[in-house]
Protein backbone atom coordinates (compact mmCIF):
# COMPACT_ATOMS: atom_id res chain seq x y z
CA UNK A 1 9.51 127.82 85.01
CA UNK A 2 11.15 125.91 82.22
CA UNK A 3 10.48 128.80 79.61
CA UNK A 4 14.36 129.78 80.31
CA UNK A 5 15.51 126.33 79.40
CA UNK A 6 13.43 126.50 76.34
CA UNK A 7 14.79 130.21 75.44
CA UNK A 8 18.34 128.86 76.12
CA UNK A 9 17.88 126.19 73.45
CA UNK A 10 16.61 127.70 70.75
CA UNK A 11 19.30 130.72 70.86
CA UNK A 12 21.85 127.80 70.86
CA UNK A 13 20.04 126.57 67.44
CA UNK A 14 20.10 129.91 65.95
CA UNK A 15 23.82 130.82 66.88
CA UNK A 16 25.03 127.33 65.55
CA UNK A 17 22.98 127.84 62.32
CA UNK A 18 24.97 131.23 62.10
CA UNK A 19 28.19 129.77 62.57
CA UNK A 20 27.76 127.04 60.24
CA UNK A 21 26.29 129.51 57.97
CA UNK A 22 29.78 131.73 57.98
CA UNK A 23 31.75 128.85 57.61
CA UNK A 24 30.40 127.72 54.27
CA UNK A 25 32.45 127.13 51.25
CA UNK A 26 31.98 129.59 48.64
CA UNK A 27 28.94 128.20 46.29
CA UNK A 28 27.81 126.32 49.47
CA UNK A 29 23.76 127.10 49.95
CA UNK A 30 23.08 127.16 54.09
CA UNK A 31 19.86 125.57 53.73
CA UNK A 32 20.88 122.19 51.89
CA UNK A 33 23.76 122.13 54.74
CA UNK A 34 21.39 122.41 57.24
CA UNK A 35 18.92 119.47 56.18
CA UNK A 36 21.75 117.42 56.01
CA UNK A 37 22.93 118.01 58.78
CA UNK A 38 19.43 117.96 60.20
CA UNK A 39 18.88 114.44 58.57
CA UNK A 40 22.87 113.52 60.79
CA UNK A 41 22.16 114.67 64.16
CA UNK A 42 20.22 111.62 65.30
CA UNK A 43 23.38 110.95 67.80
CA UNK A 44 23.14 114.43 68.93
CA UNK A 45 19.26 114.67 69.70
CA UNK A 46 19.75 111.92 72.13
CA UNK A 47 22.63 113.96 74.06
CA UNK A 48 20.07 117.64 73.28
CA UNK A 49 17.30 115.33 75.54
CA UNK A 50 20.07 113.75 78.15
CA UNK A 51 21.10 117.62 78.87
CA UNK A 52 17.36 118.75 78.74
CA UNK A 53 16.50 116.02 81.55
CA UNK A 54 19.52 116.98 83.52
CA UNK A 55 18.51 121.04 83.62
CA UNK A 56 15.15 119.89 84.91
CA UNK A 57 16.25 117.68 87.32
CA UNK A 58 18.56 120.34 89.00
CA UNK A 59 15.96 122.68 89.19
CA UNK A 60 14.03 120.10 90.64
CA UNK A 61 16.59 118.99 92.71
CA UNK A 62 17.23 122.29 94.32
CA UNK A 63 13.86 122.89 94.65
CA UNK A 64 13.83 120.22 96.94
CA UNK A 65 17.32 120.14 98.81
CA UNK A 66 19.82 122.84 100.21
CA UNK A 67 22.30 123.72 97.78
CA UNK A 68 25.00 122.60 100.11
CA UNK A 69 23.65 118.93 99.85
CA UNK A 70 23.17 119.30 96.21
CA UNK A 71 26.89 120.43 96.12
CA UNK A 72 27.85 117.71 97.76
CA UNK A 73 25.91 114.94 95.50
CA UNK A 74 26.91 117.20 92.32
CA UNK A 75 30.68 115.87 93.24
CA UNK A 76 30.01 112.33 92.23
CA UNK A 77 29.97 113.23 88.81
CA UNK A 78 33.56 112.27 89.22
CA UNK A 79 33.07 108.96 90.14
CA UNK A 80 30.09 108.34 87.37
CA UNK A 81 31.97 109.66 84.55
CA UNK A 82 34.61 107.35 85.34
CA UNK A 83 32.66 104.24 85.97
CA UNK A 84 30.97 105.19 82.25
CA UNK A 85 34.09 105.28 80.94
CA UNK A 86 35.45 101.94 81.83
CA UNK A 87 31.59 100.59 80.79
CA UNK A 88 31.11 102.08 77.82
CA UNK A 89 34.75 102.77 76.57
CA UNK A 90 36.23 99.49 77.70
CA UNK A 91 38.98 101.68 79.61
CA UNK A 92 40.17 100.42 82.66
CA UNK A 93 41.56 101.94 85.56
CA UNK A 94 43.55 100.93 88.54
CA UNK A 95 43.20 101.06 92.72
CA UNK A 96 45.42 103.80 92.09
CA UNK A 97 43.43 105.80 89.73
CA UNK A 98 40.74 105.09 91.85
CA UNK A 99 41.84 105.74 94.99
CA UNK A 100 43.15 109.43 93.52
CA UNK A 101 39.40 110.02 91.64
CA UNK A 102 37.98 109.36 95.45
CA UNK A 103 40.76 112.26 96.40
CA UNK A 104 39.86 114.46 94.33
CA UNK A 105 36.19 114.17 94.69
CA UNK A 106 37.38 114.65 98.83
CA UNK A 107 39.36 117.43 97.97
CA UNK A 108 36.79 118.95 96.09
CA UNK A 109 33.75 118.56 99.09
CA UNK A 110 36.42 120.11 101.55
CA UNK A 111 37.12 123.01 99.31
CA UNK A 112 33.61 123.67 99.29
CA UNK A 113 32.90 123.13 102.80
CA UNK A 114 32.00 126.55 103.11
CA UNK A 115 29.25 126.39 100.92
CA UNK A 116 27.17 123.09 101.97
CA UNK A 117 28.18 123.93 106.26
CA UNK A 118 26.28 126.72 106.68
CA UNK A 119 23.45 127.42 108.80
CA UNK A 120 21.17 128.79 106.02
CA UNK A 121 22.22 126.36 103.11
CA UNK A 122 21.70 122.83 105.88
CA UNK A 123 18.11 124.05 105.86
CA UNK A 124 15.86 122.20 103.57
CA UNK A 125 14.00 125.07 101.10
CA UNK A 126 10.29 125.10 102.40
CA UNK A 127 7.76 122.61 101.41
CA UNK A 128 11.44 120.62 99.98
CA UNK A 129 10.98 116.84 99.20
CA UNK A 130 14.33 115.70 100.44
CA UNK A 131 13.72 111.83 98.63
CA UNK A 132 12.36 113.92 95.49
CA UNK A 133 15.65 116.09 95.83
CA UNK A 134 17.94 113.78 96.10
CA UNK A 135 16.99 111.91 93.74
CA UNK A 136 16.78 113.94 90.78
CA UNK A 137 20.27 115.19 91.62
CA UNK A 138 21.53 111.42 91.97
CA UNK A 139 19.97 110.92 88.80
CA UNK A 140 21.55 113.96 87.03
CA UNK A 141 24.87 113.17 88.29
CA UNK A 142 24.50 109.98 86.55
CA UNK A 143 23.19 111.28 83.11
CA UNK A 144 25.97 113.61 83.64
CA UNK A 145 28.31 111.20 83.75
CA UNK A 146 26.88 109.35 80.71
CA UNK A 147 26.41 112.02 78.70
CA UNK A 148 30.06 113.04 78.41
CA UNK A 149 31.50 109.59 77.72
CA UNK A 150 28.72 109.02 74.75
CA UNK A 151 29.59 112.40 73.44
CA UNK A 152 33.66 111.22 73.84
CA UNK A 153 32.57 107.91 71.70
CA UNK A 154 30.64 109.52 68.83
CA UNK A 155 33.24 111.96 68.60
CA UNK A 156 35.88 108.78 68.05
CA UNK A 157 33.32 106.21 66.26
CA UNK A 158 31.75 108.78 63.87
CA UNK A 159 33.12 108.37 60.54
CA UNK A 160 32.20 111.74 59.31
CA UNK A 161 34.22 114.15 60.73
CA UNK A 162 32.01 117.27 61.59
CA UNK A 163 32.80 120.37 63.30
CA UNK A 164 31.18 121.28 66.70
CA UNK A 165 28.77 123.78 65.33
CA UNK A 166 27.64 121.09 62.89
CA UNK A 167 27.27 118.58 65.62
């Protein structure tokens, strides 16, 4: 089941090695470059297990609900990346902002209407858990949401300045 996750991963690993590899300085051995960076990427594991959790949970998530309800809960990742960002970035936004985050989320569910109100997606897949369903998509919505504002603040706070294959 999760084998594809897995697969996905490590090709990630290997095509990130490669890059960093070409992009060495002439002189520059790829293996002592890649136990540092190894040694660096403590930051970076946590956001490798946040995204881990959050494939999981959507294919547990539509194991267990339509995909037009898990297209509808998927939109909040507006709202949640928001509300991480004025908790963990200090930002702060007013009604206004707000009030046009709410819009777009809106505009977004009505724009995908035809997906989520439709007579086969309304039905629950069979032997579905809709309170399992829903909330493993509530909860990846919300790691979703995290995840990108912690990769936003390591990106400013981090005093070494690496590239994104490096990261």
């Amino acid at each position: 089941k999760y084998e594809v996750l897995l697969v996905g991963e490590i090709i990630k690993i290997i095509y990130s090695a490669h890059k960093i590899r070409t992009d060495l300085t002439p002189g520059e051995k790829a293996g002592p470059k890649l136990r540092y960076l190894l040694r660096r990427s403590s930051k970076m594991a946590v956001l490798a297990l946040i995204y881990g959790a959050m494939n999981i949970l959507s294919f547990v998530a539509l194991r267990n609900i339509s995909a037009g309800m898990f297209t509808i809960f998927a939109q909040l990742k507006i709202l949640t990346t928001a509300t991480c960002s004025s908790v963990m970035l200090r930002r702060s936004y007013s009604m206004t902002k707000w009030r046009a985050l709410i819009g777009l989320m809106m505009g977004v569910l009505l724009f995908s209407e035809p997906i989520w109100n439709t007579a086969d997606t309304s039905v629950n897949p069979e032997g579905g858990n809709i309170a399992l369903g829903t909330a493993s998509v509530l909860i990846e919505v919300t790691l979703s949401g995290f995840a990108s504002i912690y990769f936003e603040k390591v990106i400013k706070t981090d005093p070494e300045q690496l590239g994104i294959w490096e990261r």
